[in-house]
C-alpha atoms as a PDB file:
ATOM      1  CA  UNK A   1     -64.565 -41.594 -58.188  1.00  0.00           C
ATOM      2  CA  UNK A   2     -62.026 -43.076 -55.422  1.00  0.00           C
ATOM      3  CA  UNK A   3     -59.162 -41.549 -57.876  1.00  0.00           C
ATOM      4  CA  UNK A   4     -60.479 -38.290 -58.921  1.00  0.00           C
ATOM      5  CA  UNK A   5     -60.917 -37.794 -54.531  1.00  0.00           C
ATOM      6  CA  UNK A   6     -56.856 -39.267 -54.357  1.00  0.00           C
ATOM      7  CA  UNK A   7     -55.653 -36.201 -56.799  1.00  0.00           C
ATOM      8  CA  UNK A   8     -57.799 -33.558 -55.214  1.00  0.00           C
ATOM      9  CA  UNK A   9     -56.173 -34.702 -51.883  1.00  0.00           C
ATOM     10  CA  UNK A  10     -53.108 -34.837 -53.278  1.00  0.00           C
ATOM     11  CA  UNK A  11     -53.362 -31.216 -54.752  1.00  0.00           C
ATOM     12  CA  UNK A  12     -54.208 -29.636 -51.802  1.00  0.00           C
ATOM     13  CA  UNK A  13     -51.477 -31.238 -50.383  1.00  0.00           C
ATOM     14  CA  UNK A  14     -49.501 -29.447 -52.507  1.00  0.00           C
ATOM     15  CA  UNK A  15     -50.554 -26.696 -52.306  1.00  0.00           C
ATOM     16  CA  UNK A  16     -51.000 -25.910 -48.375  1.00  0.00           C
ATOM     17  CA  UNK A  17     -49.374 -23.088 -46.650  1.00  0.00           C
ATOM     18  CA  UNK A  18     -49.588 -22.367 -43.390  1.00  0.00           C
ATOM     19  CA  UNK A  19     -49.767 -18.969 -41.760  1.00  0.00           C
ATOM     20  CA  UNK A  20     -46.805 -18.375 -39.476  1.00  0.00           C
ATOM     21  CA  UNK A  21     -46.714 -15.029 -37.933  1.00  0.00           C
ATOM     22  CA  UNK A  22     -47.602 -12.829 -40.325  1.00  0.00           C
ATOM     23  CA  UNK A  23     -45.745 -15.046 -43.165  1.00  0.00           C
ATOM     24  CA  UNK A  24     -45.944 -18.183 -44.973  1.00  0.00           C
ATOM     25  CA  UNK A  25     -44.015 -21.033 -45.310  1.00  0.00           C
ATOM     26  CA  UNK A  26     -44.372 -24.543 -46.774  1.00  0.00           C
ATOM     27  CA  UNK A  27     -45.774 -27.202 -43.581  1.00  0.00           C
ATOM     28  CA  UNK A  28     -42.346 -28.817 -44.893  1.00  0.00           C
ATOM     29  CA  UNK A  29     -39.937 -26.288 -44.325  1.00  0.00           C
ATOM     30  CA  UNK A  30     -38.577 -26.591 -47.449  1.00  0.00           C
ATOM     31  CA  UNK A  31     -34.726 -25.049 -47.531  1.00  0.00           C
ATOM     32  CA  UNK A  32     -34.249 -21.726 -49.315  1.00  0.00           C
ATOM     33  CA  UNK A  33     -32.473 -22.737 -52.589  1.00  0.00           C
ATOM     34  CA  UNK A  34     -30.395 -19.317 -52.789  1.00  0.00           C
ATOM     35  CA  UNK A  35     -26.755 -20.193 -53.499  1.00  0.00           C
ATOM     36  CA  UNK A  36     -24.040 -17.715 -51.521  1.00  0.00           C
ATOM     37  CA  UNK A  37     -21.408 -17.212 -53.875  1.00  0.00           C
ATOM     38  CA  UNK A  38     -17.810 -17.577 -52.017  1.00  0.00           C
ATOM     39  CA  UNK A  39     -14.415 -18.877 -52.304  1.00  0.00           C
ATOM     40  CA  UNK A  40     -13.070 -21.539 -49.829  1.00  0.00           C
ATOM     41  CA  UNK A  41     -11.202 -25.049 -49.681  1.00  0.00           C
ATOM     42  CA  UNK A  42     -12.026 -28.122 -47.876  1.00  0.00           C
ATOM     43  CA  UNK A  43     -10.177 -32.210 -47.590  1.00  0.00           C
ATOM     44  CA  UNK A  44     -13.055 -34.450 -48.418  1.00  0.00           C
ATOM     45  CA  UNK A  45     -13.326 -37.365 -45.488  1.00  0.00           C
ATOM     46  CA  UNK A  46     -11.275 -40.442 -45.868  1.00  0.00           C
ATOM     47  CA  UNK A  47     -13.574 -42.324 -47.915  1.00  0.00           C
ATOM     48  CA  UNK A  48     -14.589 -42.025 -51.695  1.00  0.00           C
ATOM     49  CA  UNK A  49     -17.307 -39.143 -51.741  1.00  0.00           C
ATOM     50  CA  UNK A  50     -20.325 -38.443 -54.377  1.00  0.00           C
ATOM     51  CA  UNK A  51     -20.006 -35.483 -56.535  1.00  0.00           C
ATOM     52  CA  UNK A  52     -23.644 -34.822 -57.720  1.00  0.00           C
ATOM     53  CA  UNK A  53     -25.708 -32.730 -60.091  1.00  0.00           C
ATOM     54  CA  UNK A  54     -27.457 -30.925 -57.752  1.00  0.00           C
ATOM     55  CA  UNK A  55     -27.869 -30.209 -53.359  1.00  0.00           C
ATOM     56  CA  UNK A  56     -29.450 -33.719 -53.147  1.00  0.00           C
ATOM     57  CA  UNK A  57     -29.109 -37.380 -52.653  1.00  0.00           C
ATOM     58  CA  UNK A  58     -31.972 -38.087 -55.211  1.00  0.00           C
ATOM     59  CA  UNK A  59     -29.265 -35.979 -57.799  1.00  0.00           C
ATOM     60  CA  UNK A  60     -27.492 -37.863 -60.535  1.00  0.00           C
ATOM     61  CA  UNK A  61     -23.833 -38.751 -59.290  1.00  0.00           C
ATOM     62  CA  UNK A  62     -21.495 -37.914 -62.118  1.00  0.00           C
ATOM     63  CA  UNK A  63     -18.292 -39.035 -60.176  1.00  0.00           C
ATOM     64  CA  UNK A  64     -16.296 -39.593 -56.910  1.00  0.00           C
ATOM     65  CA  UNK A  65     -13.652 -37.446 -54.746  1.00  0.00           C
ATOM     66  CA  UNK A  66     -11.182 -39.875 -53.670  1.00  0.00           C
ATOM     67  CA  UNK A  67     -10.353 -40.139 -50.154  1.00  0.00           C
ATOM     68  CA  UNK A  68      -8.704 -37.207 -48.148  1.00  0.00           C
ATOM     69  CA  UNK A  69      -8.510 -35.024 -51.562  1.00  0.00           C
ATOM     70  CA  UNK A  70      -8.844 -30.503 -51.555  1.00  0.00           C
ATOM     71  CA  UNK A  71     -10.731 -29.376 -53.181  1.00  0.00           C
ATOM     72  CA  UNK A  72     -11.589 -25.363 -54.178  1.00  0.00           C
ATOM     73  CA  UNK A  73     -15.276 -24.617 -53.891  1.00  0.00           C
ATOM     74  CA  UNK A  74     -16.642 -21.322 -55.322  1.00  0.00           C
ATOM     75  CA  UNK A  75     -19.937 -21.200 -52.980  1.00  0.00           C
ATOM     76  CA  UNK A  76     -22.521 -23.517 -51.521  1.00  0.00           C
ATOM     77  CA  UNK A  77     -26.502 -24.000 -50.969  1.00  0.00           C
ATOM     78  CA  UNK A  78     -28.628 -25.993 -49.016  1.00  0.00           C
ATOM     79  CA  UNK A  79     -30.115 -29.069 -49.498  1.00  0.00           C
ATOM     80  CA  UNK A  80     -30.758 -32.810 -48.173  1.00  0.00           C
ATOM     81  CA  UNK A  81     -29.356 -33.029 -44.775  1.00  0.00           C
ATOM     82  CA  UNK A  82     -26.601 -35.839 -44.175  1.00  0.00           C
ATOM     83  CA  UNK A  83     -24.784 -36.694 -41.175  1.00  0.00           C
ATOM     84  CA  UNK A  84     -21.465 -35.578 -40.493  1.00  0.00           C
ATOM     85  CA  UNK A  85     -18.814 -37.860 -41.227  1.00  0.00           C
ATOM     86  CA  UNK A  86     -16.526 -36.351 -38.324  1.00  0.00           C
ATOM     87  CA  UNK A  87     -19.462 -35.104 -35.774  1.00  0.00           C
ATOM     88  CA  UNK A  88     -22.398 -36.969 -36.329  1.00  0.00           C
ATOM     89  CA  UNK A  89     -24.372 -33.750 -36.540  1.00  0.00           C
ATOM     90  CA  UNK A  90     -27.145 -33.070 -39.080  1.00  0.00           C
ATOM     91  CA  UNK A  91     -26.291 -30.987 -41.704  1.00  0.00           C
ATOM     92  CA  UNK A  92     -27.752 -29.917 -44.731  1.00  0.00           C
ATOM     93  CA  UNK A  93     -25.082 -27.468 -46.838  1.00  0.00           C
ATOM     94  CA  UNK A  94     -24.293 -29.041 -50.364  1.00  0.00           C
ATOM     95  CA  UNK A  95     -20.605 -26.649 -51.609  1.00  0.00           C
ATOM     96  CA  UNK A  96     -20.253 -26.957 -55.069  1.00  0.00           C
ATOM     97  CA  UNK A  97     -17.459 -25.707 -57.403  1.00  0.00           C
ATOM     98  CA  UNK A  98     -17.738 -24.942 -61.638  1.00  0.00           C
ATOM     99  CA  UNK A  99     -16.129 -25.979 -64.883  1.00  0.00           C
ATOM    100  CA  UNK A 100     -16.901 -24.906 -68.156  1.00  0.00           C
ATOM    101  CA  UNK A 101     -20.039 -23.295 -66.265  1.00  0.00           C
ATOM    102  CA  UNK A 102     -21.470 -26.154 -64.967  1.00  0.00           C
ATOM    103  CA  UNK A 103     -21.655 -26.821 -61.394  1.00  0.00           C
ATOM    104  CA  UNK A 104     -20.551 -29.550 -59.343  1.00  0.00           C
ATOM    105  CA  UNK A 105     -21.863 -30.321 -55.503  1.00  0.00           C
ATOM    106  CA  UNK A 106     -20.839 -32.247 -52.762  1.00  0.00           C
ATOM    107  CA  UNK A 107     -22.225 -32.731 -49.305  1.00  0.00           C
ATOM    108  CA  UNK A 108     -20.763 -30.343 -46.653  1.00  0.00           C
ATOM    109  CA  UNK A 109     -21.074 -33.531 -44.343  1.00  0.00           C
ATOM    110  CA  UNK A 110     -17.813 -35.407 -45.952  1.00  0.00           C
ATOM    111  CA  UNK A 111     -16.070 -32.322 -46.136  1.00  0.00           C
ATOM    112  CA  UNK A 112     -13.659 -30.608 -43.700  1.00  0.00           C
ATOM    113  CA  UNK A 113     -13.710 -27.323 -44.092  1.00  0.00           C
ATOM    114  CA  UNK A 114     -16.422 -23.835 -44.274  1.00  0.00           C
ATOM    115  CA  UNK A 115     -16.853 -21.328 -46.106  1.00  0.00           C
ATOM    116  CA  UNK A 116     -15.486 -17.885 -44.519  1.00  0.00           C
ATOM    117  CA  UNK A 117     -17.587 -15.508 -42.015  1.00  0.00           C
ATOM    118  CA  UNK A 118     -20.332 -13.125 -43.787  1.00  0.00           C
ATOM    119  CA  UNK A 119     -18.383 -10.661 -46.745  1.00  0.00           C
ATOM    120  CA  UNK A 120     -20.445  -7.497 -45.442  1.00  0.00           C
ATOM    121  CA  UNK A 121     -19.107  -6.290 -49.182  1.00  0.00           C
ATOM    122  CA  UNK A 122     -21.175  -9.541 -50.555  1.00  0.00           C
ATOM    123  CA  UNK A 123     -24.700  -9.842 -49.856  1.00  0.00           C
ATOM    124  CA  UNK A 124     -25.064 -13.141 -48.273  1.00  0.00           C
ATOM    125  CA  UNK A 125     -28.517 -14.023 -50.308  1.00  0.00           C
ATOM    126  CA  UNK A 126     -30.037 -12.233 -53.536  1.00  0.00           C
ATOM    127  CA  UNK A 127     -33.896 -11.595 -54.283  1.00  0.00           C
ATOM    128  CA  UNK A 128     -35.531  -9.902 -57.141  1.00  0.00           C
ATOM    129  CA  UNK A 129     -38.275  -8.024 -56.156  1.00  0.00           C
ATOM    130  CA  UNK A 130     -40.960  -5.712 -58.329  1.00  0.00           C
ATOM    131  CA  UNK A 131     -42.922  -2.579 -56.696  1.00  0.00           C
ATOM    132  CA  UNK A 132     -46.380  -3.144 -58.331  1.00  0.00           C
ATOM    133  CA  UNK A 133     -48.143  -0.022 -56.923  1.00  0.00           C
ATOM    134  CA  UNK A 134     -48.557   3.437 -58.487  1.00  0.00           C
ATOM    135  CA  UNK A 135     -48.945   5.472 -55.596  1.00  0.00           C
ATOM    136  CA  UNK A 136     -46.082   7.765 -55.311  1.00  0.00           C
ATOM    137  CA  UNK A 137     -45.985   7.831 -51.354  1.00  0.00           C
ATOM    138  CA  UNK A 138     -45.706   4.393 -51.151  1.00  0.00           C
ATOM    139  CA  UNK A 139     -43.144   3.519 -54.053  1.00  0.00           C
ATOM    140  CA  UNK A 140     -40.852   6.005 -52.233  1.00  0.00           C
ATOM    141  CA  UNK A 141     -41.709   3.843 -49.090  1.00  0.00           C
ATOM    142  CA  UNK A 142     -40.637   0.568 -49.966  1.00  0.00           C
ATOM    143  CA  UNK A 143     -37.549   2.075 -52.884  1.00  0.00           C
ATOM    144  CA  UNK A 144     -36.134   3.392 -48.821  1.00  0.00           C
ATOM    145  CA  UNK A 145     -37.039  -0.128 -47.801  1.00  0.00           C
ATOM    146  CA  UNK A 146     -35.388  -1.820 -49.880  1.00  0.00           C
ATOM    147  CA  UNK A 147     -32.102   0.454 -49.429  1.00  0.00           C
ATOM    148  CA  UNK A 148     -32.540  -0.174 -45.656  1.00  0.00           C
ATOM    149  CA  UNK A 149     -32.076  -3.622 -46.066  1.00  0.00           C
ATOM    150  CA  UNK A 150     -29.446  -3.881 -48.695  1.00  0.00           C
ATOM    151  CA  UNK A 151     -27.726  -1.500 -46.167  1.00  0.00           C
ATOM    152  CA  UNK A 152     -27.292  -4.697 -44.069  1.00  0.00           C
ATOM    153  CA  UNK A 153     -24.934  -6.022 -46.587  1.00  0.00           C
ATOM    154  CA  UNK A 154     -26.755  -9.565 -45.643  1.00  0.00           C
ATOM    155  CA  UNK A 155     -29.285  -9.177 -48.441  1.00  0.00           C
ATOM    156  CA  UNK A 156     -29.600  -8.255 -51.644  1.00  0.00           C
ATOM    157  CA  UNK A 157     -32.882  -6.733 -52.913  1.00  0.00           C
ATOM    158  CA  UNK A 158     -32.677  -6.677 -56.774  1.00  0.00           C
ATOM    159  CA  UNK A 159     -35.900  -4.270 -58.573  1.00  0.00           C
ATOM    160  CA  UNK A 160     -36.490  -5.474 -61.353  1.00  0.00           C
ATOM    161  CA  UNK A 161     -39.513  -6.769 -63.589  1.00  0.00           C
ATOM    162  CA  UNK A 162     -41.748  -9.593 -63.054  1.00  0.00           C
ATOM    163  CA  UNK A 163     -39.882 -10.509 -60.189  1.00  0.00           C
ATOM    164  CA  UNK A 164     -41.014 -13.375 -58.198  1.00  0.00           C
ATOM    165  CA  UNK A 165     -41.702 -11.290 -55.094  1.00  0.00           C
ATOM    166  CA  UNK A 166     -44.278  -8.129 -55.009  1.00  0.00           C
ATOM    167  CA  UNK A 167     -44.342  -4.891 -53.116  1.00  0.00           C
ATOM    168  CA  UNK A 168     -47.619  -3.262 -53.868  1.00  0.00           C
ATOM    169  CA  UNK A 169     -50.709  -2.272 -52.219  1.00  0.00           C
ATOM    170  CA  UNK A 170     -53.996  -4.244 -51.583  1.00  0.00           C
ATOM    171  CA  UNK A 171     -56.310  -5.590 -48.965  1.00  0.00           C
ATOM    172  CA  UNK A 172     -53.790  -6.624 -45.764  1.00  0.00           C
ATOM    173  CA  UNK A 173     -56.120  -8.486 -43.444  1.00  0.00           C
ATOM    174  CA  UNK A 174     -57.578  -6.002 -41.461  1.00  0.00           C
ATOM    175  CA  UNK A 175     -53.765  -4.762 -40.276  1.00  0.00           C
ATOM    176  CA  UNK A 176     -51.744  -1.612 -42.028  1.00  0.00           C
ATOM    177  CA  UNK A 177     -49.312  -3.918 -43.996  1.00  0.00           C
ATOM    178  CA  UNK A 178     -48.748  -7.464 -44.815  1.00  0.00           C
ATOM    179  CA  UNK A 179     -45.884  -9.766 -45.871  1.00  0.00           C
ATOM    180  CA  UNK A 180     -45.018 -12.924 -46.600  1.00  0.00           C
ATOM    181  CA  UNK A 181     -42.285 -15.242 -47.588  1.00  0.00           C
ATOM    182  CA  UNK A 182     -43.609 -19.195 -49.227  1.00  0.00           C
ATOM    183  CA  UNK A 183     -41.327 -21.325 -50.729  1.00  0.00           C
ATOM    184  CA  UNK A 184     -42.059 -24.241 -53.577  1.00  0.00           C
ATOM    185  CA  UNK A 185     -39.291 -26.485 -53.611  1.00  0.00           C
ATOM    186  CA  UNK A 186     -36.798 -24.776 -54.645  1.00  0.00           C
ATOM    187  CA  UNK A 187     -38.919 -21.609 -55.956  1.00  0.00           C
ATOM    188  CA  UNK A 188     -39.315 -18.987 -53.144  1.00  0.00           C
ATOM    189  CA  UNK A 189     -41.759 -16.004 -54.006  1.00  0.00           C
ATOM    190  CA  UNK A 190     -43.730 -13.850 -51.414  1.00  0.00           C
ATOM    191  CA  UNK A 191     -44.550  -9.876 -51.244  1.00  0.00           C
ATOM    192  CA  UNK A 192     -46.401  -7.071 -49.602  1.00  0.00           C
ATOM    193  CA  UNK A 193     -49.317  -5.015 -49.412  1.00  0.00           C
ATOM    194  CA  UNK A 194     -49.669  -1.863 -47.762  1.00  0.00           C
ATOM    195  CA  UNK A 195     -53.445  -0.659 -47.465  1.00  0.00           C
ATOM    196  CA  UNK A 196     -53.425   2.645 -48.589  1.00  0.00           C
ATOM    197  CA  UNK A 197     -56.608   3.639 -46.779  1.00  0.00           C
ATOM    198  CA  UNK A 198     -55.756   3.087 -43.484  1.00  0.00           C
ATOM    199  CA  UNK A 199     -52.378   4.362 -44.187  1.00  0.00           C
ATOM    200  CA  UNK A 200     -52.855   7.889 -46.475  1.00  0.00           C
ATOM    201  CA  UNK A 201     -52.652  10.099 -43.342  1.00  0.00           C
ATOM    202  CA  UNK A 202     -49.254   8.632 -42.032  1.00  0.00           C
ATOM    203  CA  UNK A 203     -45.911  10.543 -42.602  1.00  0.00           C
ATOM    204  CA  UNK A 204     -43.175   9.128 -44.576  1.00  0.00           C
ATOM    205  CA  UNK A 205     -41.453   8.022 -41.349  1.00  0.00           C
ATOM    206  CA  UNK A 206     -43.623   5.981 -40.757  1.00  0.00           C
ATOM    207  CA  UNK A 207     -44.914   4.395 -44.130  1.00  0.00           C
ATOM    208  CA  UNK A 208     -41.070   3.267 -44.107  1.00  0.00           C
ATOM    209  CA  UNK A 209     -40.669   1.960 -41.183  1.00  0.00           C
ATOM    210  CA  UNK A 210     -43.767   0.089 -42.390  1.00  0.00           C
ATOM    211  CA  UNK A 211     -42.522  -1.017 -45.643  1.00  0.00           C
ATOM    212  CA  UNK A 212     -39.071  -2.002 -44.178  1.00  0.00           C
ATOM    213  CA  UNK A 213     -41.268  -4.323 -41.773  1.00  0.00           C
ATOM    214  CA  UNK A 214     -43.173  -6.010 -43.837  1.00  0.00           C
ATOM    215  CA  UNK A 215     -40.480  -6.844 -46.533  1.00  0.00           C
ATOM    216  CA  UNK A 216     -38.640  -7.847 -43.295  1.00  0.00           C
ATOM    217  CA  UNK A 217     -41.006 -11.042 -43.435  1.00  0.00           C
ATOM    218  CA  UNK A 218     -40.213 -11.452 -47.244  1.00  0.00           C
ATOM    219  CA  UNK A 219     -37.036 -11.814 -46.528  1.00  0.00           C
ATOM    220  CA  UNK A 220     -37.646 -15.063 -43.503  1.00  0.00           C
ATOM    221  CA  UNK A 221     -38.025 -12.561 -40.230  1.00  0.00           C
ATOM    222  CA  UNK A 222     -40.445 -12.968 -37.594  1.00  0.00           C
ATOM    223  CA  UNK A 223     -42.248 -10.496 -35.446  1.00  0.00           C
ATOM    224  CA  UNK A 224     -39.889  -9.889 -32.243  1.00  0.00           C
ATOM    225  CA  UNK A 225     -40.446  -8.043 -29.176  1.00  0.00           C
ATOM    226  CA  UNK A 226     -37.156  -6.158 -28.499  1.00  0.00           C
ATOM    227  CA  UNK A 227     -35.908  -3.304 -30.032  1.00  0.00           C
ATOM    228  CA  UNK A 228     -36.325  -4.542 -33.457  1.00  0.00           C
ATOM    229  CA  UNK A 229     -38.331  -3.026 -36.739  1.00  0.00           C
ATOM    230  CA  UNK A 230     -39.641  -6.381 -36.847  1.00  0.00           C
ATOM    231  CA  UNK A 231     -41.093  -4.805 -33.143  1.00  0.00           C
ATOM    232  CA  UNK A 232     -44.865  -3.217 -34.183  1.00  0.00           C
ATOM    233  CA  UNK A 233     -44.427  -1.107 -31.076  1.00  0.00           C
ATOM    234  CA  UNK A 234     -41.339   0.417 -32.676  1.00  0.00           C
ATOM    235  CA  UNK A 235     -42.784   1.391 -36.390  1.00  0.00           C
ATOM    236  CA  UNK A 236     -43.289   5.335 -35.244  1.00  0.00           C
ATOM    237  CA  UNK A 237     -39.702   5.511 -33.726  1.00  0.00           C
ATOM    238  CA  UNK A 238     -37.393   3.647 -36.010  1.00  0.00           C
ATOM    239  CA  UNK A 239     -37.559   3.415 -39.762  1.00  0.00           C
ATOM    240  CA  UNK A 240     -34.673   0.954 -40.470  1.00  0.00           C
ATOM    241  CA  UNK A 241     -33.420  -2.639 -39.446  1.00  0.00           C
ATOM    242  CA  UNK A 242     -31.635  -3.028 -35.923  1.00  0.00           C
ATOM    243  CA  UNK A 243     -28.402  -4.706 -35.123  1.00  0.00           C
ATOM    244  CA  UNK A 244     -31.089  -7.403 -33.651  1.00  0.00           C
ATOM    245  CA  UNK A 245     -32.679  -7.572 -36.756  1.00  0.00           C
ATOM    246  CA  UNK A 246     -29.295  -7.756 -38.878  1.00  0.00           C
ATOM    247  CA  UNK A 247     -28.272 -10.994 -36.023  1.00  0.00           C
ATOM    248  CA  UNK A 248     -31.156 -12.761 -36.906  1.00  0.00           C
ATOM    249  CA  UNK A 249     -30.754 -12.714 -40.514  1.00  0.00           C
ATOM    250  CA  UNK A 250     -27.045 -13.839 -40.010  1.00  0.00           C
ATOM    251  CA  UNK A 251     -28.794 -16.782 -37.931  1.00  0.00           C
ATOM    252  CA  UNK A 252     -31.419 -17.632 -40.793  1.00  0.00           C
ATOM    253  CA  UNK A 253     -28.719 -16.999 -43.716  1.00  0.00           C
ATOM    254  CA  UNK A 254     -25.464 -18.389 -42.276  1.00  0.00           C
ATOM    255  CA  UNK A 255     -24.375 -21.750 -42.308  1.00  0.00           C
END
């Protein structure tokens, strides 16, 4: 009885979320797994460093930099967070570099160097998303959504089938839309609903300014109260993201 209670505990455990402001995310704030594809160079620290199989300490190590050695990296991710060799600061970026299509990572924290400022021609993070609803006025909706926010050139919004992240319509609490962003490890899915019956009567103005919103929490952002898309009070004035909405996801997506 005492172990059948122990593995009920420990599912739920598992499988909590917590409602943050109109999106979910894991009580553990586990780190989006997306890897930013870049070019860039670094000198590991002075010290034999671990190269690993993946952005984490519990990660196989398959061999060793040796001290004060460049090395080309061809992007980077996040994972465990290590202490700086040089500042003592946390940090959790794992660069990694490729051959023969397999990928090698080493802790940003024994390596000097970063990887360049945002490409604005190279979406900083890539999603796959699928638009699950049939009604015309609202497919338009969130296909102008999803253009909005590729406009950033932060983000990368990727249509496509049976995509781990849903734009449809449905029940949305009580509210015109809904969306949310939940990560699993190192699987991050979320979506939107719109609820067509509180929302039938509104122009197409505003049913994009509504779908841009709501994937706007797919894609990590909170509500704000400036001038923002993310802003509710702004919804029937603005239909796109604001340059305080692009800053934000440079803060959330940049090293």
């Amino acid at each position: 009885m005492l172990e059948r209670i122990l593995r009920t505990l420990l599912l739920f455990t598992l499988t909590l979320v917590t409602l943050v402001n109109g999106y979910f995310v894991t009580p553990t704030s586990a780190q989006d797994q997306s890897e930013y594809k870049v070019d860039f160079s670094g000198v590991s620290a002075p010290i034999p460093v671990n190269i690993r199989t993946g952005p984490s300490t519990s990660a196989a190590i398959i061999d060793r930099l040796s001290p004060n050695t460049r090395v080309q990296f061809s992007g980077w991710t996040r994972g465990t967070s290590l202490t700086d060799y040089w500042t003592s600061a946390s940090d959790n970026r794992w660069f990694f570099y490729e051959k023969n299509g397999v990928k090698y990572y080493v802790a940003s924290a024994f390596i000097n160097g970063n990887p360049p400022e945002i490409d604005q021609n190279n979406p900083f993070v890539s999603y796959q998303v699928t638009i699950t609803t049939n009604i015309p006025a609202l497919r338009q909706a969130y296909e102008k959504a999803i253009r909005n926010w590729n406009n950033t050139g932060i983000v990368l919004l990727t249509p496509s089938q049976n995509a781990p992240i849903t734009l449809g319509e449905g029940y949305a609490r009580g509210y015109d839309g809904f969306g949310w962003w939940q990560s699993n490890g190192s699987r991050v899915t979320g979506g939107t609903v719109i609820q067509w019956n509180r929302v039938s009567n509104r122009n197409a103005a505003y049913l994009e300014a509504l779908a841009t919103h709501e994937i706007g929490h797919v894609i990590r952002l909170n509500h704000r109260s400036d001038y923002s898309i993310m802003n509710n009070s702004w919804l029937t004035r603005i239909t796109g993201p604001t340059q305080n909405d692009i800053n934000e996801l440079r803060n959330i997506y940049s090293r």
